[in-house]
C-alpha atoms as a PDB file:
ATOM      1  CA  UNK A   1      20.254 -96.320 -25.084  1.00  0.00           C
ATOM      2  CA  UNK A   2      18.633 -95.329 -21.427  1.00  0.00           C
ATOM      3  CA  UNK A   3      21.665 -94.419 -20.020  1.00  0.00           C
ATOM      4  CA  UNK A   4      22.883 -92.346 -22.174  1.00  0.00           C
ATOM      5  CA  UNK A   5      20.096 -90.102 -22.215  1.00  0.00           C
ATOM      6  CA  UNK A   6      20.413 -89.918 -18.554  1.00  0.00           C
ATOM      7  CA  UNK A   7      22.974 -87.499 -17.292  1.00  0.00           C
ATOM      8  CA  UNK A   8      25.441 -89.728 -15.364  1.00  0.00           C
ATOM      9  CA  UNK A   9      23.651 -92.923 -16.754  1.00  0.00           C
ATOM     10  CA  UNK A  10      25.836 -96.369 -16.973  1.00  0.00           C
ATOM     11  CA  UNK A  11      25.316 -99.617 -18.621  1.00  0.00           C
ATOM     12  CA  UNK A  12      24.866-102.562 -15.717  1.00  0.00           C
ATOM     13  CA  UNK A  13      27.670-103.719 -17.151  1.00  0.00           C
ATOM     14  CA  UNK A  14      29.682-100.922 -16.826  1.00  0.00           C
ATOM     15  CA  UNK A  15      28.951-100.014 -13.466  1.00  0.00           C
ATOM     16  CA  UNK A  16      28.700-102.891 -11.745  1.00  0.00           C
ATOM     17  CA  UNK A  17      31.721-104.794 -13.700  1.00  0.00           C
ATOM     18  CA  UNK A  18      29.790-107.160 -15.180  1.00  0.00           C
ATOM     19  CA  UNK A  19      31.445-109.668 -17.717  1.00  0.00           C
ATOM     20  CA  UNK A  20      29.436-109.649 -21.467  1.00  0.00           C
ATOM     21  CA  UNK A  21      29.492-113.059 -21.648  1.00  0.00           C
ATOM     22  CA  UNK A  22      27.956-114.166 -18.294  1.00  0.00           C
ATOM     23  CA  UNK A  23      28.261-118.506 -18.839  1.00  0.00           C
ATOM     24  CA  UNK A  24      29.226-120.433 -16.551  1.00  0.00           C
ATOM     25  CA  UNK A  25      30.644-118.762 -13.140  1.00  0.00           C
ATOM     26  CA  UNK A  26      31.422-115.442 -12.575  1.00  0.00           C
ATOM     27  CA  UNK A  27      31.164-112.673 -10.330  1.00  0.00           C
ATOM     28  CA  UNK A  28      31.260-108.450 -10.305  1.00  0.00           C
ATOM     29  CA  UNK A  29      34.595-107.420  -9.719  1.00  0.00           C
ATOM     30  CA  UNK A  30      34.775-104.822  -7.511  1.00  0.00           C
ATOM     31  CA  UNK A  31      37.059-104.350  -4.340  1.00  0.00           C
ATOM     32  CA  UNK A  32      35.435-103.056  -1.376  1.00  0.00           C
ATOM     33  CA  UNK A  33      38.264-100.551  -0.781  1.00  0.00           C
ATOM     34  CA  UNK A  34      37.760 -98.966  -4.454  1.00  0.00           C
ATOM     35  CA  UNK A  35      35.687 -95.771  -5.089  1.00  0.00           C
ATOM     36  CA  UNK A  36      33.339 -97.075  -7.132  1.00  0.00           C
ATOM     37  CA  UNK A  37      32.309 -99.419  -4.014  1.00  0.00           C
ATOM     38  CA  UNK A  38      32.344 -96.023  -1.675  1.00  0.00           C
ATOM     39  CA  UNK A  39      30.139 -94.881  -5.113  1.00  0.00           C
ATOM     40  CA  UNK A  40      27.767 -97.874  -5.159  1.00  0.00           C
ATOM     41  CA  UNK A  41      27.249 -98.044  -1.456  1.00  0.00           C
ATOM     42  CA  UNK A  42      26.157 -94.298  -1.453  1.00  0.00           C
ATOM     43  CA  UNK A  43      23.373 -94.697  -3.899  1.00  0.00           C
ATOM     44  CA  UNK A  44      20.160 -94.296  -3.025  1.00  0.00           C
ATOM     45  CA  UNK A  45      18.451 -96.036  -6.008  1.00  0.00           C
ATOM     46  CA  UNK A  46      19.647 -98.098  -9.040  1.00  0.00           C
ATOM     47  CA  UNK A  47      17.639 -98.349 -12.067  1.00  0.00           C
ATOM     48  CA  UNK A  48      18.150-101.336 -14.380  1.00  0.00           C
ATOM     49  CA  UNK A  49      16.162-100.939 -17.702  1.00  0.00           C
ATOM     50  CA  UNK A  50      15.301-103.163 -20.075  1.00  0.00           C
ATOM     51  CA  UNK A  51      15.182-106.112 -17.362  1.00  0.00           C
ATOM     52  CA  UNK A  52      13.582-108.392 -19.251  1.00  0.00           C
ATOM     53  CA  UNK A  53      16.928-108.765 -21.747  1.00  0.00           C
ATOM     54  CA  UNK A  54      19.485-109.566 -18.387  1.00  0.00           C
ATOM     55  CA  UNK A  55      20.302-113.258 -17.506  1.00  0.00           C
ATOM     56  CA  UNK A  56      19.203-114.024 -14.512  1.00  0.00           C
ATOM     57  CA  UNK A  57      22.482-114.660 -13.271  1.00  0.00           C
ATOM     58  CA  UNK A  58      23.327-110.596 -14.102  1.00  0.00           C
ATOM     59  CA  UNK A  59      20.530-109.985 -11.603  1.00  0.00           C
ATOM     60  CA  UNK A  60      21.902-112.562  -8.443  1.00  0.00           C
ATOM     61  CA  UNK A  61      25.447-111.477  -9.025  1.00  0.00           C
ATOM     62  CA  UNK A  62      24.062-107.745  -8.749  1.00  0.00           C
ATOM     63  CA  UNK A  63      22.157-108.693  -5.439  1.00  0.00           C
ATOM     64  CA  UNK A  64      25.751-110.499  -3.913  1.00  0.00           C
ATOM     65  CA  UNK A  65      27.678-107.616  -4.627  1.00  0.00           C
ATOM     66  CA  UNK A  66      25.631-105.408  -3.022  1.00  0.00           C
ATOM     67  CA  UNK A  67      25.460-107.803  -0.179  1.00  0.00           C
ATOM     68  CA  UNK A  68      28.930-107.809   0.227  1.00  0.00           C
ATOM     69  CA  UNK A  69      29.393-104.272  -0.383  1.00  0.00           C
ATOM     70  CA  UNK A  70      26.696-103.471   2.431  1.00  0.00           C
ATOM     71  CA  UNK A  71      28.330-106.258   4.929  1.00  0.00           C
ATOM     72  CA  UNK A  72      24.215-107.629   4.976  1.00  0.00           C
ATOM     73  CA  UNK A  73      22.644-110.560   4.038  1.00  0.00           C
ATOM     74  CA  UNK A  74      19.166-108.388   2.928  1.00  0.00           C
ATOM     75  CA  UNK A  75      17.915-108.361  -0.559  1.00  0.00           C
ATOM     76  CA  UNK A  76      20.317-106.085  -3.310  1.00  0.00           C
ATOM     77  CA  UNK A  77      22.381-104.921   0.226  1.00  0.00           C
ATOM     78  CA  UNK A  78      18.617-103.371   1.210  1.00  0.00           C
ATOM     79  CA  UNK A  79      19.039-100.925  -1.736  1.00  0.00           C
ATOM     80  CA  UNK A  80      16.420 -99.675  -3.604  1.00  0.00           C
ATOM     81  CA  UNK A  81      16.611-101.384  -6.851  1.00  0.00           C
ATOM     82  CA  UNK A  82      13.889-100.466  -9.903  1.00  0.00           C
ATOM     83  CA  UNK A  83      13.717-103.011 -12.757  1.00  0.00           C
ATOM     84  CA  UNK A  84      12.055-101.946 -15.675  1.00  0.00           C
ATOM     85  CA  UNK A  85      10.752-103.793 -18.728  1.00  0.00           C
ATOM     86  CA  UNK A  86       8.307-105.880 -20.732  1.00  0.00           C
ATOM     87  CA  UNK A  87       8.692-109.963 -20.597  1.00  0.00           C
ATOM     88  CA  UNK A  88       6.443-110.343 -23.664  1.00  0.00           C
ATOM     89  CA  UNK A  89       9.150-108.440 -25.726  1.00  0.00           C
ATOM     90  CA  UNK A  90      12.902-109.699 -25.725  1.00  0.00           C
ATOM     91  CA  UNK A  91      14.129-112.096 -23.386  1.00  0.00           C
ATOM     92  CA  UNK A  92      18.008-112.600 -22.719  1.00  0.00           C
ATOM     93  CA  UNK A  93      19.757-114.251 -25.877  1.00  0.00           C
ATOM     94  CA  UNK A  94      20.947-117.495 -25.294  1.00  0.00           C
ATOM     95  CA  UNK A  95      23.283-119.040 -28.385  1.00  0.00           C
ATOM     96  CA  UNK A  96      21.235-121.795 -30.341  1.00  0.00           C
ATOM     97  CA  UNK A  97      18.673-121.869 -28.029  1.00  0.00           C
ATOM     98  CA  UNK A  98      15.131-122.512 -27.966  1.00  0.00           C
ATOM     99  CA  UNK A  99      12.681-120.873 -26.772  1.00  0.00           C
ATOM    100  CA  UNK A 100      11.865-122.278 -23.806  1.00  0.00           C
ATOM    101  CA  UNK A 101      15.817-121.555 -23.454  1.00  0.00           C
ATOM    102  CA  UNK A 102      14.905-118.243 -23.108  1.00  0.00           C
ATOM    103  CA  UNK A 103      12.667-117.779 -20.767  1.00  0.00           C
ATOM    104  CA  UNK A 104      14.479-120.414 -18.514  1.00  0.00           C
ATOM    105  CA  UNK A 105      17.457-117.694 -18.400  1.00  0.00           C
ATOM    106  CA  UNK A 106      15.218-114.714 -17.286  1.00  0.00           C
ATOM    107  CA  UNK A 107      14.936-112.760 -13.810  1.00  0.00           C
ATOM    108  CA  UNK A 108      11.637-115.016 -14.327  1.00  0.00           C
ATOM    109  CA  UNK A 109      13.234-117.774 -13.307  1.00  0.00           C
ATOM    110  CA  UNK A 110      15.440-117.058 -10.461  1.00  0.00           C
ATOM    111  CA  UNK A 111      14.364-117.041  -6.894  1.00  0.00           C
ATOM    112  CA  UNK A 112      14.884-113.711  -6.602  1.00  0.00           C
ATOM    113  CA  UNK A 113      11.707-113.193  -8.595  1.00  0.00           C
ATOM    114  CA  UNK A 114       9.224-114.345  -6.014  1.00  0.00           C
ATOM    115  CA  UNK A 115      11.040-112.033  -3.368  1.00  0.00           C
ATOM    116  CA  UNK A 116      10.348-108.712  -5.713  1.00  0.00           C
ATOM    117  CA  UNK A 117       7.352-106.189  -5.304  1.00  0.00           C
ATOM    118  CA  UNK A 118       5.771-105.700  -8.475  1.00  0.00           C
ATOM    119  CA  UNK A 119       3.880-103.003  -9.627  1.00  0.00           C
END
């Protein structure tokens, strides 16, 4: 719902060519050459609402892209990246899970947590 009230506003999923169903291996699919990449390694700032709902694996395939599409090995490419939500609301879905299931699948619970500034 964000990012369509923003003018210009995408899904993660649309801009970064995420797959919906993100089990089991995958990666954003995005050529280097493309202008989206010349797009993505302009930006100044991404803003990913509603973090709290993204598999953690959304979020590390996010921060190898951007390697890759900065040619570094620095966090998200060294681009400033904004997550934004609750953790006591919805976590990411995860089918006939439990709820420790849940949480296990969060930004939470990837390494790249412990390597974020909070505020």
């Amino acid at each position: 719902v964000a990012a369509s009230l923003l003018s210009g506003g995408r899904t993660a999923h649309f801009r970064f060519k995420i797959p919906i169903d993100v089990d089991g291996n995958f990666s954003c699919s995005i050529s280097k050459q493309s202008s989206l990449a010349s797009l993505i390694r302009d930006v100044k700032l991404i803003v990913w609402d509603e973090i709290s709902i993204a598999k953690k694996e959304m979020i590390e395939a996010l921060d190898l892209l951007l390697r890759d599409l900065m040619e570094t090995t620095m966090l998200f490419g060294g681009k400033v990246v904004v997550f934004n939500g609750d953790f006591r609301q919805t976590l990411p879905v995860v089918r006939a899970g439990q709820r420790k299931d849940f949480a296990r699948e969060s930004l939470l619970c990837s390494e790249i947590w412990h390597r974020l500034e909070k505020l």
